[in-house]
PDB file of N, CA and C in Angstrom:
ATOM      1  N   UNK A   1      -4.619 -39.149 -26.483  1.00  0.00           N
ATOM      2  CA  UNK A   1      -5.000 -37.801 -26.845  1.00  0.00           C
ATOM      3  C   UNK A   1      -6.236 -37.345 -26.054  1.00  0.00           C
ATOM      4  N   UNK A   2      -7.343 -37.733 -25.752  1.00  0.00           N
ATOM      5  CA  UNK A   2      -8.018 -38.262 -25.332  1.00  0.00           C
ATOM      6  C   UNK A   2      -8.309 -37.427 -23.657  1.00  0.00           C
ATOM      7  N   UNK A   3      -7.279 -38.420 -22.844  1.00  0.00           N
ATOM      8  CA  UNK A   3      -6.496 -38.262 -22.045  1.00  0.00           C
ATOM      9  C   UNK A   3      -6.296 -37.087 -21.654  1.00  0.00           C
ATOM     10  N   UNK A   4      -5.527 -36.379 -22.390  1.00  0.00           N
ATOM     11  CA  UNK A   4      -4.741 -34.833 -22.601  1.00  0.00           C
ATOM     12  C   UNK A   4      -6.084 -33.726 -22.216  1.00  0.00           C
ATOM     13  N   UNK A   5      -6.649 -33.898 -23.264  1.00  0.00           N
ATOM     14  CA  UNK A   5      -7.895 -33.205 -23.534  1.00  0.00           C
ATOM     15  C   UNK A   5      -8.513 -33.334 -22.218  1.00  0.00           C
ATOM     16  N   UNK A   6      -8.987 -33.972 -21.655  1.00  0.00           N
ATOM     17  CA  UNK A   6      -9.628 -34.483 -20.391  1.00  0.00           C
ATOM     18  C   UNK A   6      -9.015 -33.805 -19.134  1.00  0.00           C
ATOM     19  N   UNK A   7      -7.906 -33.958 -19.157  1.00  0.00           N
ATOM     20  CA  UNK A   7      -6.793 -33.200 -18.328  1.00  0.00           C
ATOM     21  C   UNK A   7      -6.934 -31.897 -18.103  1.00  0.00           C
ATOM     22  N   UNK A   8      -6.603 -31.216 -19.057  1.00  0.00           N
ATOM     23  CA  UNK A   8      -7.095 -30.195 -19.452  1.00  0.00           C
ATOM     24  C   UNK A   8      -7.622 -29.274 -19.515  1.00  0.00           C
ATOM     25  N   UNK A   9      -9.033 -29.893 -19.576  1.00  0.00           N
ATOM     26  CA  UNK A   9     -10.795 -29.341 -19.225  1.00  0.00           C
ATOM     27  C   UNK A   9     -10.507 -29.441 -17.988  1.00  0.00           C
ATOM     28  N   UNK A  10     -10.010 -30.559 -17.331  1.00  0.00           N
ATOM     29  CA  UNK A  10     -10.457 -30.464 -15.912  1.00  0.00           C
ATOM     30  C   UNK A  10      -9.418 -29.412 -15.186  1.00  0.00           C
ATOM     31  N   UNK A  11      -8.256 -28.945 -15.659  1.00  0.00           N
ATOM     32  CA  UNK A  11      -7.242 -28.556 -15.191  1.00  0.00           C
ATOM     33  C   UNK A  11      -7.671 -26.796 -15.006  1.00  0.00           C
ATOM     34  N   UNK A  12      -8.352 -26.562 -15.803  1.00  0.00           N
ATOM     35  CA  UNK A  12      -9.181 -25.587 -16.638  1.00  0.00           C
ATOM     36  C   UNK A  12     -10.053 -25.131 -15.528  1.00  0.00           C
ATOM     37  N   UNK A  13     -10.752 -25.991 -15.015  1.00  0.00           N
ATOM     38  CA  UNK A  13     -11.942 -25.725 -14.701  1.00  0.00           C
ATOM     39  C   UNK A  13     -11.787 -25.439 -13.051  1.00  0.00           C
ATOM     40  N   UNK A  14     -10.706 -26.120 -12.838  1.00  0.00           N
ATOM     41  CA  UNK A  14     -10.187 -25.924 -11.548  1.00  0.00           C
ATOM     42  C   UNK A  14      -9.509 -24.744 -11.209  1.00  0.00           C
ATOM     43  N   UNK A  15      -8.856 -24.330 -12.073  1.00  0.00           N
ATOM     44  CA  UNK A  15      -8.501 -23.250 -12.239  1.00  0.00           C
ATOM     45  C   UNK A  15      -9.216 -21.579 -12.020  1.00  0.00           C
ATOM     46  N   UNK A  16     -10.112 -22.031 -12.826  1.00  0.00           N
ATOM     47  CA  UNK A  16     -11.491 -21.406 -12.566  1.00  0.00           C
ATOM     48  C   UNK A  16     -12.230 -20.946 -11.422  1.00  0.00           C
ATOM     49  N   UNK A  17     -12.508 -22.136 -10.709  1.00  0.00           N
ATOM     50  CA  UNK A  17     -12.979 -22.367  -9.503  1.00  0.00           C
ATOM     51  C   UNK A  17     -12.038 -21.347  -8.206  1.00  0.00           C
ATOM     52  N   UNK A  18     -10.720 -22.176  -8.788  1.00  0.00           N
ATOM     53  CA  UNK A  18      -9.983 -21.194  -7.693  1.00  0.00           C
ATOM     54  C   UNK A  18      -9.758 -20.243  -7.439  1.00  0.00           C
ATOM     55  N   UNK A  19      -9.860 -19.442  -8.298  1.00  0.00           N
ATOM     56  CA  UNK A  19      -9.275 -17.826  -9.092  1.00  0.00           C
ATOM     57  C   UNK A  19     -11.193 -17.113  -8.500  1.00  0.00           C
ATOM     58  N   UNK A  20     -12.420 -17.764  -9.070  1.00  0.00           N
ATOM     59  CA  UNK A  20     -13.759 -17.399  -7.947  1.00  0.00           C
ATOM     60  C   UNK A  20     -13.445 -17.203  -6.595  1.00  0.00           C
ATOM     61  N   UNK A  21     -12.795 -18.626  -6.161  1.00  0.00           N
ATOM     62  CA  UNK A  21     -12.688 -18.840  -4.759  1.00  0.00           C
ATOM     63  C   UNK A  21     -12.060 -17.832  -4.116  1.00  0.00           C
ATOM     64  N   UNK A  22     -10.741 -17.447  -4.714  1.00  0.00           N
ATOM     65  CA  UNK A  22     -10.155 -16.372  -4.164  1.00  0.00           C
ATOM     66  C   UNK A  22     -10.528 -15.427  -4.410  1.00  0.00           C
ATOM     67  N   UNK A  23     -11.263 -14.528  -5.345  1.00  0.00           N
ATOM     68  CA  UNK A  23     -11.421 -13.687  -5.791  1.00  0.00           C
ATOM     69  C   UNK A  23     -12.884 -13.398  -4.197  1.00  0.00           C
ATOM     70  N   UNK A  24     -13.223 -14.118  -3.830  1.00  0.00           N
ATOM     71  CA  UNK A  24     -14.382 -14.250  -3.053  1.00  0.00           C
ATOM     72  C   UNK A  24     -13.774 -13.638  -1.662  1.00  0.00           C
ATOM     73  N   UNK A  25     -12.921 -14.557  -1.366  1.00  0.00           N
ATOM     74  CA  UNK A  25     -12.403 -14.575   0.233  1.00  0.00           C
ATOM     75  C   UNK A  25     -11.248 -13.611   0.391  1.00  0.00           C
ATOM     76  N   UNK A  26     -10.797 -12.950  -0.619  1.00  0.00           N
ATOM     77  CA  UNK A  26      -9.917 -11.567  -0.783  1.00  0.00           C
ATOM     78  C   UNK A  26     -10.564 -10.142  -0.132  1.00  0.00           C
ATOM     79  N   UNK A  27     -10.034  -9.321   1.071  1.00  0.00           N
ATOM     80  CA  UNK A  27     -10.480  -8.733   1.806  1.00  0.00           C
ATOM     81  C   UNK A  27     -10.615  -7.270   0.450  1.00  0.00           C
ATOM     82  N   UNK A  28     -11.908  -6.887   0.837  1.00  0.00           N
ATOM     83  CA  UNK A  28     -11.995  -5.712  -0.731  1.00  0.00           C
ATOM     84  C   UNK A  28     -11.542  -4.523   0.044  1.00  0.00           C
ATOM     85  N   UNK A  29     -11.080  -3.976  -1.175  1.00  0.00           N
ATOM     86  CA  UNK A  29     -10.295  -2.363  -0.693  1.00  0.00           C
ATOM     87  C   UNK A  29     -11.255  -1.182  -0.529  1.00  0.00           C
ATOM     88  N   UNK A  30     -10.929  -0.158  -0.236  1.00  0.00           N
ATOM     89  CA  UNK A  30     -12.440   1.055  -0.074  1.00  0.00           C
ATOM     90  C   UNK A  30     -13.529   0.587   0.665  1.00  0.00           C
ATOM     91  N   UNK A  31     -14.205   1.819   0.745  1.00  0.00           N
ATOM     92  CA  UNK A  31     -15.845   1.734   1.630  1.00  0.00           C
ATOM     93  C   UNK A  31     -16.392   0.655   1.016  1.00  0.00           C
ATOM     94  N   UNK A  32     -16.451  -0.170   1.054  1.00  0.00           N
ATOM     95  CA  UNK A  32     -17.701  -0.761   0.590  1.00  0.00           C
ATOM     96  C   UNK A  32     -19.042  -1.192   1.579  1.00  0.00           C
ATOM     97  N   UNK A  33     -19.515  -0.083   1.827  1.00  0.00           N
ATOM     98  CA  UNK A  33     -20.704   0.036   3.249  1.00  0.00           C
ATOM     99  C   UNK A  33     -22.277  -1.308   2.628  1.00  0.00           C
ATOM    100  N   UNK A  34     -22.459  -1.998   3.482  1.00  0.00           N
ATOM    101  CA  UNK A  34     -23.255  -2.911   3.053  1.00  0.00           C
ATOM    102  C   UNK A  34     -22.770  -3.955   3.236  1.00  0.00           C
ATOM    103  N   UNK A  35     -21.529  -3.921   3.330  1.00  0.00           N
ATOM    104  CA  UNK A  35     -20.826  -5.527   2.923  1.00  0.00           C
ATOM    105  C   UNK A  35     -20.065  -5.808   4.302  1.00  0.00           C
ATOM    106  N   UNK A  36     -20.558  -5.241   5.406  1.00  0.00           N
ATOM    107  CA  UNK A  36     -20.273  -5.731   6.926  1.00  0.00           C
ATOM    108  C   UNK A  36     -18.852  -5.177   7.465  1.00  0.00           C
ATOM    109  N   UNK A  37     -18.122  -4.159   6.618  1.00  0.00           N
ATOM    110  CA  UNK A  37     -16.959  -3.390   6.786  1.00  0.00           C
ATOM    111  C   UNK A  37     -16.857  -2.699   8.084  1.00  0.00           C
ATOM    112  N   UNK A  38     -17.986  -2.068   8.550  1.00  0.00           N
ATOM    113  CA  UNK A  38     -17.862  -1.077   9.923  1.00  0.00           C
ATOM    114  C   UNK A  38     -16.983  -0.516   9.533  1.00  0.00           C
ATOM    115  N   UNK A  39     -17.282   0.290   8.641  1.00  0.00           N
ATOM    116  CA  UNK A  39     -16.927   1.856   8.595  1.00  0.00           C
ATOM    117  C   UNK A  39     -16.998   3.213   9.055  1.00  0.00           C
ATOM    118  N   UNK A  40     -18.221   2.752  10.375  1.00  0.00           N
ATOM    119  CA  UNK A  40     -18.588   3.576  10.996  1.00  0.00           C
ATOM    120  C   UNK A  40     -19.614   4.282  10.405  1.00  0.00           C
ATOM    121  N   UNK A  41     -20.513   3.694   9.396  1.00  0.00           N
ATOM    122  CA  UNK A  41     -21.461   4.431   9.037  1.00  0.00           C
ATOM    123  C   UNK A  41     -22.723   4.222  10.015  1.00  0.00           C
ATOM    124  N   UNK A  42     -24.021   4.845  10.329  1.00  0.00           N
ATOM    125  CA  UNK A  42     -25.047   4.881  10.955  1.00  0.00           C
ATOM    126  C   UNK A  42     -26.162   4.255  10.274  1.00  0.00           C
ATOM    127  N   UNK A  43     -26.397   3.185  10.098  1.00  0.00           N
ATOM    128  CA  UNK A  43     -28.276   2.845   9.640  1.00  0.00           C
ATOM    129  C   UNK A  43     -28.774   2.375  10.321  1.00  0.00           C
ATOM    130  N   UNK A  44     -29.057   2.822  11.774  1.00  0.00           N
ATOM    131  CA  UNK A  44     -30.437   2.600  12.439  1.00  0.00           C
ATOM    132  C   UNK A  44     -31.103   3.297  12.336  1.00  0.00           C
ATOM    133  N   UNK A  45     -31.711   4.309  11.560  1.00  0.00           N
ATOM    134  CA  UNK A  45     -32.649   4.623  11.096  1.00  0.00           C
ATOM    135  C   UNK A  45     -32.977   4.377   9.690  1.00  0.00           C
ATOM    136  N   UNK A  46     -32.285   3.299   9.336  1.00  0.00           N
ATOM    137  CA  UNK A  46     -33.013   2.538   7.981  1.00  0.00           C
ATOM    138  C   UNK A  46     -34.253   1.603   8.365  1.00  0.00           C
ATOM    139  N   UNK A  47     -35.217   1.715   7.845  1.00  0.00           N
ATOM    140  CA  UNK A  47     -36.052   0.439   7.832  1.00  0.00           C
ATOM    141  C   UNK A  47     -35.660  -0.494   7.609  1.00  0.00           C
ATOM    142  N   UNK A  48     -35.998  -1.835   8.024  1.00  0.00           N
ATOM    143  CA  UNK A  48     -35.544  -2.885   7.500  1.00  0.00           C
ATOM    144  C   UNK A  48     -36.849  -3.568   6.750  1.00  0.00           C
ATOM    145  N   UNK A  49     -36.144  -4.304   5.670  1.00  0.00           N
ATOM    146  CA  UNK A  49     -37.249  -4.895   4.773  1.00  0.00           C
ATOM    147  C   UNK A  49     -37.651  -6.051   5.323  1.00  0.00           C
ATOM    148  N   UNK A  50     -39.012  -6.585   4.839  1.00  0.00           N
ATOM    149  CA  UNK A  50     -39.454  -7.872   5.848  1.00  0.00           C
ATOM    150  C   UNK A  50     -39.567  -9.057   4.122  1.00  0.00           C
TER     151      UNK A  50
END
């Protein structure tokens, strides 16, 4: 029983992990400007923070 349980959790957890993992490396839909898309937006005239 033991066993099962153990299984389980771990089966669980992996699960988990993977569903992050992908959820990570899944190309995102829309502008999302900031996030290295080249959308053709312009910020060289942003400051950059130090």
């Amino acid at each position: 029983m033991q066993t099962i349980v153990v299984f389980l959790l771990f089966a669980l957890a992996a699960l988990y992990l993977g569903r992050m993992l992908y959820k990570n490396l899944k190309p995102k839909k829309g502008n999302a400007c900031g996030s290295n898309c080249k959308c053709g937006m312009d910020f060289s005239n942003v400051p950059k923070q130090s």
